[in-house]
Protein backbone atom coordinates (compact mmCIF):
# COMPACT_ATOMS: atom_id res chain seq x y z
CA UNK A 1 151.42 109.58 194.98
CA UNK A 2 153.25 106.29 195.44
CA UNK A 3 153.81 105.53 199.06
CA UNK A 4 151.60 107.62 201.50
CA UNK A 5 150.91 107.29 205.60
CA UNK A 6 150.33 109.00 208.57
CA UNK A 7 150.02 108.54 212.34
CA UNK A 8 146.49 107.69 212.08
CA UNK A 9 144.91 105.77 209.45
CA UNK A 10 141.69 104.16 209.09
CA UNK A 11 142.25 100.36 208.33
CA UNK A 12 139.10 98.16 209.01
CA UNK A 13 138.16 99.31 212.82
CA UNK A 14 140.80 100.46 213.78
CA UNK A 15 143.20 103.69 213.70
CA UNK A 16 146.77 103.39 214.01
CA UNK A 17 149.90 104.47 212.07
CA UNK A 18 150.77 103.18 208.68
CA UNK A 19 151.73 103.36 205.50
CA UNK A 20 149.68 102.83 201.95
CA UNK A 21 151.62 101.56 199.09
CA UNK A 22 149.85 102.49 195.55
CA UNK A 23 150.75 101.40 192.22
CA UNK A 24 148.21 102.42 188.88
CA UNK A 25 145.29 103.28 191.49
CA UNK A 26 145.08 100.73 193.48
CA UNK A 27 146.22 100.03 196.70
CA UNK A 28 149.01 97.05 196.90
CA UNK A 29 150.53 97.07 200.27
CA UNK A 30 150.17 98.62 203.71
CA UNK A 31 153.37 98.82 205.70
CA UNK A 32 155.06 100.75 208.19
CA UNK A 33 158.05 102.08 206.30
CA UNK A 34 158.52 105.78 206.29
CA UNK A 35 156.05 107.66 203.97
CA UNK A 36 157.38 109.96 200.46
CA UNK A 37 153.87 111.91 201.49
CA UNK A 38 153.79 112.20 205.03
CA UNK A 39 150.57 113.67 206.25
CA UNK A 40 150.95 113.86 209.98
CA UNK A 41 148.47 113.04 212.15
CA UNK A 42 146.03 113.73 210.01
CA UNK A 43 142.82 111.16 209.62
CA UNK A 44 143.44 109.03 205.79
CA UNK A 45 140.04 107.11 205.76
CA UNK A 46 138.68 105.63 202.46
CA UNK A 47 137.21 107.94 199.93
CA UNK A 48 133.72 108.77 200.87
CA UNK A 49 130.84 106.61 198.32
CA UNK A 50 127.38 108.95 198.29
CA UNK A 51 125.00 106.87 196.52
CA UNK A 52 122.35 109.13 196.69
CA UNK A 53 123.29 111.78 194.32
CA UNK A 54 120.93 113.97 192.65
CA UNK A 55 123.08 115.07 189.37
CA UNK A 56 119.96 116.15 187.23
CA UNK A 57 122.20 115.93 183.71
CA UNK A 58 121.00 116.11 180.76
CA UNK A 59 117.60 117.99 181.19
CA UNK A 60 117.85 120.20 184.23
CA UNK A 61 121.81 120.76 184.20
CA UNK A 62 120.70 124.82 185.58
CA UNK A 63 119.85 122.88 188.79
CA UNK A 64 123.07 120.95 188.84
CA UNK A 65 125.00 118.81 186.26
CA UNK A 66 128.07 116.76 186.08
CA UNK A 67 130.92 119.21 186.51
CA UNK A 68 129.87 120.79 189.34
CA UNK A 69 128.21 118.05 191.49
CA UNK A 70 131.94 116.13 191.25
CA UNK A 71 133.83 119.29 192.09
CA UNK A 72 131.60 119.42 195.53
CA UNK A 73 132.02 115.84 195.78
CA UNK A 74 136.20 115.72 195.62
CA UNK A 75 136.04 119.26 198.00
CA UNK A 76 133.89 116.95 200.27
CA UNK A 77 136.02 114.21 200.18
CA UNK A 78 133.72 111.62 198.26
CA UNK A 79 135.63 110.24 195.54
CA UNK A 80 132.77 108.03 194.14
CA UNK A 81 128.71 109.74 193.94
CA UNK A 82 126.39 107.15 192.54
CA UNK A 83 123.83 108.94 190.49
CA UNK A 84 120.07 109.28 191.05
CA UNK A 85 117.69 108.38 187.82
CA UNK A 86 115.82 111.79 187.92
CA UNK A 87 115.70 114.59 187.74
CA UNK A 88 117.27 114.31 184.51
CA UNK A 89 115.27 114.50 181.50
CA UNK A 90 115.23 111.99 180.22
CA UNK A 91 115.20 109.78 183.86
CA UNK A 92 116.91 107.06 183.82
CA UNK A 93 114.82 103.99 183.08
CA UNK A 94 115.87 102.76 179.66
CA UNK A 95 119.55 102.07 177.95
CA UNK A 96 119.08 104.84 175.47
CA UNK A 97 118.23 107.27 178.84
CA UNK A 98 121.63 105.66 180.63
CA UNK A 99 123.78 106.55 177.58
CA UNK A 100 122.44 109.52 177.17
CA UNK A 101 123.85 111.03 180.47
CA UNK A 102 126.66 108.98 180.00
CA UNK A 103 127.76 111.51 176.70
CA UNK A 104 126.47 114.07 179.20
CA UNK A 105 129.25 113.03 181.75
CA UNK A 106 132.59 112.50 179.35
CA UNK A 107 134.87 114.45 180.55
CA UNK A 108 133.29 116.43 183.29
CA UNK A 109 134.16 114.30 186.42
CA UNK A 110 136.14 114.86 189.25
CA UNK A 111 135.57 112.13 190.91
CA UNK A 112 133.92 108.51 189.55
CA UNK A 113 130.22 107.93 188.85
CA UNK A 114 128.08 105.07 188.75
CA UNK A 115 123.98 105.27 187.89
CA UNK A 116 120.75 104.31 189.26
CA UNK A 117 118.25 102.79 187.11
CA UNK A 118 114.58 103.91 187.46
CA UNK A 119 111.85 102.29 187.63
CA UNK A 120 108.43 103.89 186.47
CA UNK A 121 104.72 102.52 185.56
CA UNK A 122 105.53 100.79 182.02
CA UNK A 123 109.37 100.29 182.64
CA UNK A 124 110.16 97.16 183.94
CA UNK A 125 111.09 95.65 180.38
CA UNK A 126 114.39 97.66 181.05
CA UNK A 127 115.38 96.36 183.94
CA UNK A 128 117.55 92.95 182.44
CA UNK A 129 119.13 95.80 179.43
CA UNK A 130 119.70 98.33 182.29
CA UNK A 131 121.41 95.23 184.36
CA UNK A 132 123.54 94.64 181.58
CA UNK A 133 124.39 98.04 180.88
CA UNK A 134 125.74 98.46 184.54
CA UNK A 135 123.31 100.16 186.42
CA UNK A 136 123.66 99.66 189.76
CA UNK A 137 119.70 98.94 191.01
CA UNK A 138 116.71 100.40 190.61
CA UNK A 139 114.89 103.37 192.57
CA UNK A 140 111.27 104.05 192.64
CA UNK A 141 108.78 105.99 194.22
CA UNK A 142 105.45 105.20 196.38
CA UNK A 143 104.57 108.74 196.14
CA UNK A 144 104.53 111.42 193.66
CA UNK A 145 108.48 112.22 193.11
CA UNK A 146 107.80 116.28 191.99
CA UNK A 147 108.39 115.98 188.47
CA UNK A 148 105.66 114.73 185.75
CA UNK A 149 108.85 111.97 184.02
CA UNK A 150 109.18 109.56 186.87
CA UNK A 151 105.57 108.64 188.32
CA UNK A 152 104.95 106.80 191.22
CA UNK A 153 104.59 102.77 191.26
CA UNK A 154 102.08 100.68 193.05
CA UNK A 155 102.70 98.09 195.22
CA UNK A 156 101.35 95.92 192.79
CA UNK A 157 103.44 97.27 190.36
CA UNK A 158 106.64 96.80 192.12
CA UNK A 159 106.03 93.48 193.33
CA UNK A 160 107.06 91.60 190.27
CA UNK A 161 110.06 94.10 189.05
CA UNK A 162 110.89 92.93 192.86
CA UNK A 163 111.28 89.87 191.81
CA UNK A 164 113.44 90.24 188.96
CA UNK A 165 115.84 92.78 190.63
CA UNK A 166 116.13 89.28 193.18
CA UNK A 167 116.90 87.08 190.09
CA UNK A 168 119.33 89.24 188.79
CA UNK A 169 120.95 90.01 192.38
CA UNK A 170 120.63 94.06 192.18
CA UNK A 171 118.94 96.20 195.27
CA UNK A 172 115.47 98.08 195.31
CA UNK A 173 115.82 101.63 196.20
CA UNK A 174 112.35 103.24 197.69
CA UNK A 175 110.64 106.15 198.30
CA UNK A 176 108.82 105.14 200.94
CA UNK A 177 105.47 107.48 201.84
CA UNK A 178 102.07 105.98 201.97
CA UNK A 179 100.14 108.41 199.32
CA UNK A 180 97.06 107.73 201.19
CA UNK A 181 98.33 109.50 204.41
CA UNK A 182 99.64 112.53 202.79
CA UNK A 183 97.63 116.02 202.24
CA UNK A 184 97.68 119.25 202.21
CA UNK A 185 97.26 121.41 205.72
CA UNK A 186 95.39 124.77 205.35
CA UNK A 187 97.10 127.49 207.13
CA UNK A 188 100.05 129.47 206.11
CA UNK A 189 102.27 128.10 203.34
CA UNK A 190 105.24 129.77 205.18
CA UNK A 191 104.48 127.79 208.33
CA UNK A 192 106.78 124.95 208.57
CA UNK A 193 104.60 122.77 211.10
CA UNK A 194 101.87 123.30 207.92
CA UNK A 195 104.38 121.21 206.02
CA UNK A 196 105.49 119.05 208.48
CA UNK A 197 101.77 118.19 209.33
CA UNK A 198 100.96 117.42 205.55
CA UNK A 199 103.81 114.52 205.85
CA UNK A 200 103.68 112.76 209.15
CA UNK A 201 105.47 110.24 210.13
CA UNK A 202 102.96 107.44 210.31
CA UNK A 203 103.00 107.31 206.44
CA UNK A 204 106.69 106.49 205.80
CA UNK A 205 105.91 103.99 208.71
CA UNK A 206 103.14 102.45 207.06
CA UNK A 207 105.19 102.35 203.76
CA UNK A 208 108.27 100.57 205.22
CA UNK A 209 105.99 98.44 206.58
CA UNK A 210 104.77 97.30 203.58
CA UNK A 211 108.45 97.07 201.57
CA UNK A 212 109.11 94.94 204.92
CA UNK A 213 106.45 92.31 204.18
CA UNK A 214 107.20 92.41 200.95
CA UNK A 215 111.10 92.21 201.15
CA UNK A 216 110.45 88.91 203.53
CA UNK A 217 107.94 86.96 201.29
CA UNK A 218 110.28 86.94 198.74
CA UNK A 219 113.85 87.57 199.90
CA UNK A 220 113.79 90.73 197.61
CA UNK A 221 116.76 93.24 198.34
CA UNK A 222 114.85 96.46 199.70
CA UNK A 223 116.61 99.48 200.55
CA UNK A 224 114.49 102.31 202.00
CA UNK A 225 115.43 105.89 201.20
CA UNK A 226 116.22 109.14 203.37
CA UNK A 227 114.44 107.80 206.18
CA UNK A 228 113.57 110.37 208.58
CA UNK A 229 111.33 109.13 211.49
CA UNK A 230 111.39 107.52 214.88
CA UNK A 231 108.44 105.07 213.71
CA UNK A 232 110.47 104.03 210.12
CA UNK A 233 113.51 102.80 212.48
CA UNK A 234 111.43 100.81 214.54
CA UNK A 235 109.37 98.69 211.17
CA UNK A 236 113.27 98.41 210.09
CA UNK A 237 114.29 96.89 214.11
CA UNK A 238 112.26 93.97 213.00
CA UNK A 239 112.64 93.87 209.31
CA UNK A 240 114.22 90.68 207.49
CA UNK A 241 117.82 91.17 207.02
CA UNK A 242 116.93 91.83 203.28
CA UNK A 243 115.36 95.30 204.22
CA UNK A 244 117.96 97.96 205.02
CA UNK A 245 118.16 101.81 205.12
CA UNK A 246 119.51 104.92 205.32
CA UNK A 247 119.42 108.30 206.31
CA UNK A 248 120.93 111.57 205.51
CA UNK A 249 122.68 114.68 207.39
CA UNK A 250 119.54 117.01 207.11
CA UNK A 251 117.91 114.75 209.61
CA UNK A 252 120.72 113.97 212.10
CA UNK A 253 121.67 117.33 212.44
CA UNK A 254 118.32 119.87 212.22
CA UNK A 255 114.92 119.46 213.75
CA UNK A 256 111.75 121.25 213.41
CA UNK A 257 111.35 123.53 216.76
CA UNK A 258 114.64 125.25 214.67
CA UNK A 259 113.16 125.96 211.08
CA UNK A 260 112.24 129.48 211.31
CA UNK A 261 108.94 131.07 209.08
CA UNK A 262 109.38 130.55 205.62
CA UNK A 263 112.69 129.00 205.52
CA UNK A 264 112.36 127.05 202.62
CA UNK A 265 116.08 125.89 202.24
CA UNK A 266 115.40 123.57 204.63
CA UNK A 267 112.34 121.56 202.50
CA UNK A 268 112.76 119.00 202.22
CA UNK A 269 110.70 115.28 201.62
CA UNK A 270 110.06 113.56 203.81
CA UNK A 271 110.40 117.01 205.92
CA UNK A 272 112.72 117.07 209.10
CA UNK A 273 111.33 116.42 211.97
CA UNK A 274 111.52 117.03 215.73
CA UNK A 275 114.17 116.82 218.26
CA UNK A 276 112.67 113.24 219.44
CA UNK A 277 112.76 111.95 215.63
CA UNK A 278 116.36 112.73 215.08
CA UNK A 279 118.08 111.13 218.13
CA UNK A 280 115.59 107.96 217.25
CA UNK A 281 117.39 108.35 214.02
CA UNK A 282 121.21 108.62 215.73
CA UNK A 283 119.88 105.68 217.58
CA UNK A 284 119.20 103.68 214.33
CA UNK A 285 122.41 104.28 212.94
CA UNK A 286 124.11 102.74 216.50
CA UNK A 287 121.95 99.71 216.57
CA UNK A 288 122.85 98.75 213.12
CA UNK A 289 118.94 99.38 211.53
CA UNK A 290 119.87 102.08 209.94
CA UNK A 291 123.41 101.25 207.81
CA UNK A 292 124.46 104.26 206.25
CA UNK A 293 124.36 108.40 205.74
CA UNK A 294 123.99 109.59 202.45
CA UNK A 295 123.53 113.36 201.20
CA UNK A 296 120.47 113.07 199.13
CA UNK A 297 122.03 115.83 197.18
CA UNK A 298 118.87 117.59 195.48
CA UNK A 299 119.79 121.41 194.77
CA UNK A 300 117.49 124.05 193.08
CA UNK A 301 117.32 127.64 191.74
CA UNK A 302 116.40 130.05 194.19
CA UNK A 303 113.01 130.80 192.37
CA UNK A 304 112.02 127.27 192.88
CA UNK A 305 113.20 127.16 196.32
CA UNK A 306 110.77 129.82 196.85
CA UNK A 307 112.97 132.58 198.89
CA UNK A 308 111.39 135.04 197.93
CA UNK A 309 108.08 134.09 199.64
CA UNK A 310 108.95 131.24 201.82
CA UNK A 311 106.29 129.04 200.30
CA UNK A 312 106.95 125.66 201.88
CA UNK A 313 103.96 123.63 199.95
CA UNK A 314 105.78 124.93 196.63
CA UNK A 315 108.90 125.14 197.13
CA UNK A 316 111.52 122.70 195.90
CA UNK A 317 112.25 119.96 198.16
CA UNK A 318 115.41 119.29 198.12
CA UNK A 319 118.80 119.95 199.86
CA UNK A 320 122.27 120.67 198.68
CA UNK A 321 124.93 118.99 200.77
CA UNK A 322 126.58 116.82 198.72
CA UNK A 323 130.56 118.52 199.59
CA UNK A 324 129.16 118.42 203.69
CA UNK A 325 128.34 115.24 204.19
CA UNK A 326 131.45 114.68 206.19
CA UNK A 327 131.77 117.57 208.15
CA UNK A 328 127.61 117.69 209.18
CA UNK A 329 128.03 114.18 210.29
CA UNK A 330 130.96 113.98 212.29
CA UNK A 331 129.78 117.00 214.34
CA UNK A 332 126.48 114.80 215.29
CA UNK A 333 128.59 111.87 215.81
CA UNK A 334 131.56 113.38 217.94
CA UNK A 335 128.95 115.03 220.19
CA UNK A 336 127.89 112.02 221.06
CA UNK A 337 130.97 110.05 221.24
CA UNK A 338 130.97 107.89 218.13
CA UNK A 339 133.97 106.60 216.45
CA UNK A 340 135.78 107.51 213.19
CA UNK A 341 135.25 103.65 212.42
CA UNK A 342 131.60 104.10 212.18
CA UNK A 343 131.77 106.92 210.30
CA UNK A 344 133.80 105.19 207.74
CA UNK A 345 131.28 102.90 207.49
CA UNK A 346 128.14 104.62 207.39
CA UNK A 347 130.11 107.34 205.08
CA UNK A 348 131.67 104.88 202.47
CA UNK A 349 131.69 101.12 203.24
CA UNK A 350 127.62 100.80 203.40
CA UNK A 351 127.31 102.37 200.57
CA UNK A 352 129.56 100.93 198.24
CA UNK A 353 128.40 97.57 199.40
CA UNK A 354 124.36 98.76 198.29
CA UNK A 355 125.78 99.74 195.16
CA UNK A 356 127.90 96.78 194.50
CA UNK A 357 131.18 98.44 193.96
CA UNK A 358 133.49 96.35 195.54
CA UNK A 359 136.66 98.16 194.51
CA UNK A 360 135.42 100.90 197.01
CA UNK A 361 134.79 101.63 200.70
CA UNK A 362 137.37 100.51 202.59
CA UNK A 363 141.71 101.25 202.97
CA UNK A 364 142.78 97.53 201.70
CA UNK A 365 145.15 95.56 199.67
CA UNK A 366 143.37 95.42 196.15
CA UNK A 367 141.15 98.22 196.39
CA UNK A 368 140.89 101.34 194.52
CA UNK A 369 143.35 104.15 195.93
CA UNK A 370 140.81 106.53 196.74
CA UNK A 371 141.50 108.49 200.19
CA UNK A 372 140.23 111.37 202.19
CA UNK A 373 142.82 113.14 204.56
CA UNK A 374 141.27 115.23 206.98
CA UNK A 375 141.63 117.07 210.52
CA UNK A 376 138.47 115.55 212.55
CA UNK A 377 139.25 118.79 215.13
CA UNK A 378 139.39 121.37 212.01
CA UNK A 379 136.29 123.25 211.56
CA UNK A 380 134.60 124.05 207.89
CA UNK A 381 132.75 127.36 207.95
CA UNK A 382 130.12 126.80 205.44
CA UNK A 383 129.89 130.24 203.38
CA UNK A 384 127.22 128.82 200.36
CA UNK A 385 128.34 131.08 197.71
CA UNK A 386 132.07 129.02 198.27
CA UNK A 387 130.37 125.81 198.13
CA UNK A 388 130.88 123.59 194.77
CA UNK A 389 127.31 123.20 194.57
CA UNK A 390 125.89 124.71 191.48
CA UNK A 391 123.69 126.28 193.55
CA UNK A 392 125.22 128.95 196.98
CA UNK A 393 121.43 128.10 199.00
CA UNK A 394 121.97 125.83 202.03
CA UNK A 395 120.35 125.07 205.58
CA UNK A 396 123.57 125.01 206.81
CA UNK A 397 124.94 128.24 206.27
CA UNK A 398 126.84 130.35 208.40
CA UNK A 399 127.37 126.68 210.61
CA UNK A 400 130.63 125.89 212.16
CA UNK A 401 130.74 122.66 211.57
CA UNK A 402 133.58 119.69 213.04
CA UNK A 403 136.29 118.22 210.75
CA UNK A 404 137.68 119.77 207.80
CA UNK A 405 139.01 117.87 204.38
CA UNK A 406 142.56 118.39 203.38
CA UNK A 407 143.02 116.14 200.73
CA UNK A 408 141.36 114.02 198.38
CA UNK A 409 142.84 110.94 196.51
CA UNK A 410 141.29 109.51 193.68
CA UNK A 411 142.87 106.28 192.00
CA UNK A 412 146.54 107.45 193.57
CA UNK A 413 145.60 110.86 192.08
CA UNK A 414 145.51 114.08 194.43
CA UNK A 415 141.84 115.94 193.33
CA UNK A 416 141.74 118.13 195.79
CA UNK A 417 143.90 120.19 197.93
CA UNK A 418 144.41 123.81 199.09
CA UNK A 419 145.40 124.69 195.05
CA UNK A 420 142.16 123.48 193.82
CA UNK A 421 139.98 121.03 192.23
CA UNK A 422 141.11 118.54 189.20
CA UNK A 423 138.24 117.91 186.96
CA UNK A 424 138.69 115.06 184.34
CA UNK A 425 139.71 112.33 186.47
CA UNK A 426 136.85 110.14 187.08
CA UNK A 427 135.29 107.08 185.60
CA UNK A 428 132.14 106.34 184.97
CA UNK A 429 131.40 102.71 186.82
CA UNK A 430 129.34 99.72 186.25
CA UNK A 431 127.93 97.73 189.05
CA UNK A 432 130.70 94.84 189.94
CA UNK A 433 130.71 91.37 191.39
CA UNK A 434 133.13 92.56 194.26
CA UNK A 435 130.16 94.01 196.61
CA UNK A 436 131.35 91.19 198.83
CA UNK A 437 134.96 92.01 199.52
């Protein structure tokens, strides 16, 4: 494609007709003249960035790998996934882990990838070589993260890899759950208010809290993870601007009164919560504490998912949405009369700005040409076992969901359509000095 438009395209905050001139992937001029590729009055907003993308290649690719996680992404829209450093084996906290799922990646990618760095007890010698090998941050855990690889950190232990991911101007990505506030409930493992109970909210509370106090001592770049309470917004309200955080469609869109007995595709950690918690969490995202929505893409065989018994405390927890994202939001966000600016924002912008690629995000002169045309009054019927996901299993099956994607563009480059999916297309991407654009 050379010279696309339609009647209503996305350009900074507002929609209007126009007309997107492309030349060797990137966008150079936005016009008004009449379009080679006219798409109506369909929606072209930027390509969606998910930068919290569990790909699990090399090491657990039977839970999902390269080839398929991409494929879900472009039939999502999301041209660019920025991977998570577990639950690979090995995870992704030194150089020799990075290239390794690099090789993993050649030639399997539909859309582009860039990578988390991890940060584990004994690790944070890597973080300058992992820097300079392009990683785009550095994610660690408070808790235990479900697989023996990637141990928790302390406090103590992050404080001064905090300081270093400030020196060398990359973001810290947390898990935040206070370990001391977390146990197991007695009672029936397929009871999901068991499960809920073992997780309340007070300890991701108490955990931002802390990243809060720490992120203001030292000006540290903080960015909380999958936050899923009423009581995280509120520590984030009166964070330092340095502390920032997201949340995911699980939690805008399901509560707890909902999850039936033993429906363990909806584990999840932290778990999803009531009604009250989730419009607190809409709330966030309105108010500006909460910046962005990411899928926190984390799929499983059914065995570990635990269908068969609907054994929340051992079940994986984890959900596969990555190719959703989209769709689960915008129904949440029509409903209550939000605009297709914000979701451009919270859907690509914010997160190509945490992972510093500035190339990305936004419908511009000097960007990549990376697009997502789509009907915001179609409707996806989510069927799992047509889903891209490795995996069919899904919380939101059998959902009618709001907004369907058409088309996606990557670099100029149509990846998806109603013909199919192009695999072999994307990049793999280093962290940039744009994040700023």
């Amino acid at each position: 494609m050379s010279l696309i438009g339609s009647t209503r395209v996305l350009l900074g905050d507002e929609v209007r007709p126009a007309s997107i001139r492309i030349v060797e992937g990137t966008i150079v001029e936005i016009g008004s003249e009449a379009p080679e590729v006219d798409f109506g009055d369909l929606v072209v907003m930027p390509g969606l960035v998910d930068s919290h993308v569990h790909v699990n290649e090399p090491g657990r690719t039977e839970w999902e790998g390269f080839a398929t996680a991409t494929r879900a992404a472009a039939a999502g829209g999301t041209t660019t996934i920025v991977d998570m450093p577990l639950n690979s084996i090995p995870p992704t906290v030194s150089v020799a882990a990075l290239e390794a799922k690099r090789r993993a990646a050649a030639g399997k990618l539909a859309v582009d990838v860039a990578f988390w760095g991890g940060l584990i007890p004994g690790s944070a010698d890597q973080i300058g070589p992992l820097v300079d090998a392009g990683v785009c941050g550095f994610k660690a855990f408070l808790v235990d993260s479900g697989v023996a690889e990637f141990p928790p950190v302390t406090p103590k232990e992050l404080l001064p890899a905090l300081l270093e991911m400030r020196d060398l101007g990359v973001p810290a990505l947390v898990h935040a759950e206070d370990p001391a506030r977390i146990s197991i409930v007695a009672g029936d493992p397929a009871d999901y208010g068991s499960y809920l109970a073992s997780r309340p909210a007070g300890a991701e509370a108490e955990a931002v809290s802390g990243l809060a106090e720490m992120s203001r001592d030292i000006g540290a770049r903080i960015h909380v993870l999958h936050v899923s309470s009423g009581e995280a917004v509120a520590v984030l309200s009166e964070g330092p601007p340095t502390l920032t955080g997201e949340t995911c469609p699980h939690y805008l869109t399901f509560c707890s009164e909902e999850i039936e007995h033993g429906a363990t595709p909806f584990k999840c950690v932290p778990p999803i919560r009531s009604a009250e918690h989730r419009e607190a969490l809409w709330a966030g995202l309105v108010e500006g504490w909460l910046n962005m929505v990411v899928s926190d893409h984390s799929p499983a065989p059914a065995g570990i998912k635990r269908l068969e018994d609907g054994d929340f405390g051992q079940a994986w927890g984890g959900i596969g949405s990555l190719q959703l994202r989209l769709p689960a939001t915008w129904t949440g966000a029509a409903q209550r009369g939000l605009s297709l600016p914000e979701l451009s924002r919270w859907l690509a912008a914010e997160p190509a700005r945490l992972a510093g690629l500035g190339g990305k995000g936004e419908i511009a002169v000097g960007r990549d040409a990376d697009l997502v045309v789509w009907d915001p009054d179609g409707v996806t019927e989510v069927e799992g076992a047509r889903l891209e996901h490795r995996h069919p299993i899904t919380p939101y099956e059998g959902m009618r969901l709001r907004g369907s994607v058409v088309t996606t563009v990557l670099a100029g480059a149509t990846v998806f359509d109603g013909d199919g999916i192009t695999t072999g297309n994307g990049r793999m991407l280093r962290r940039d000095d744009r994040s700023d654009l």
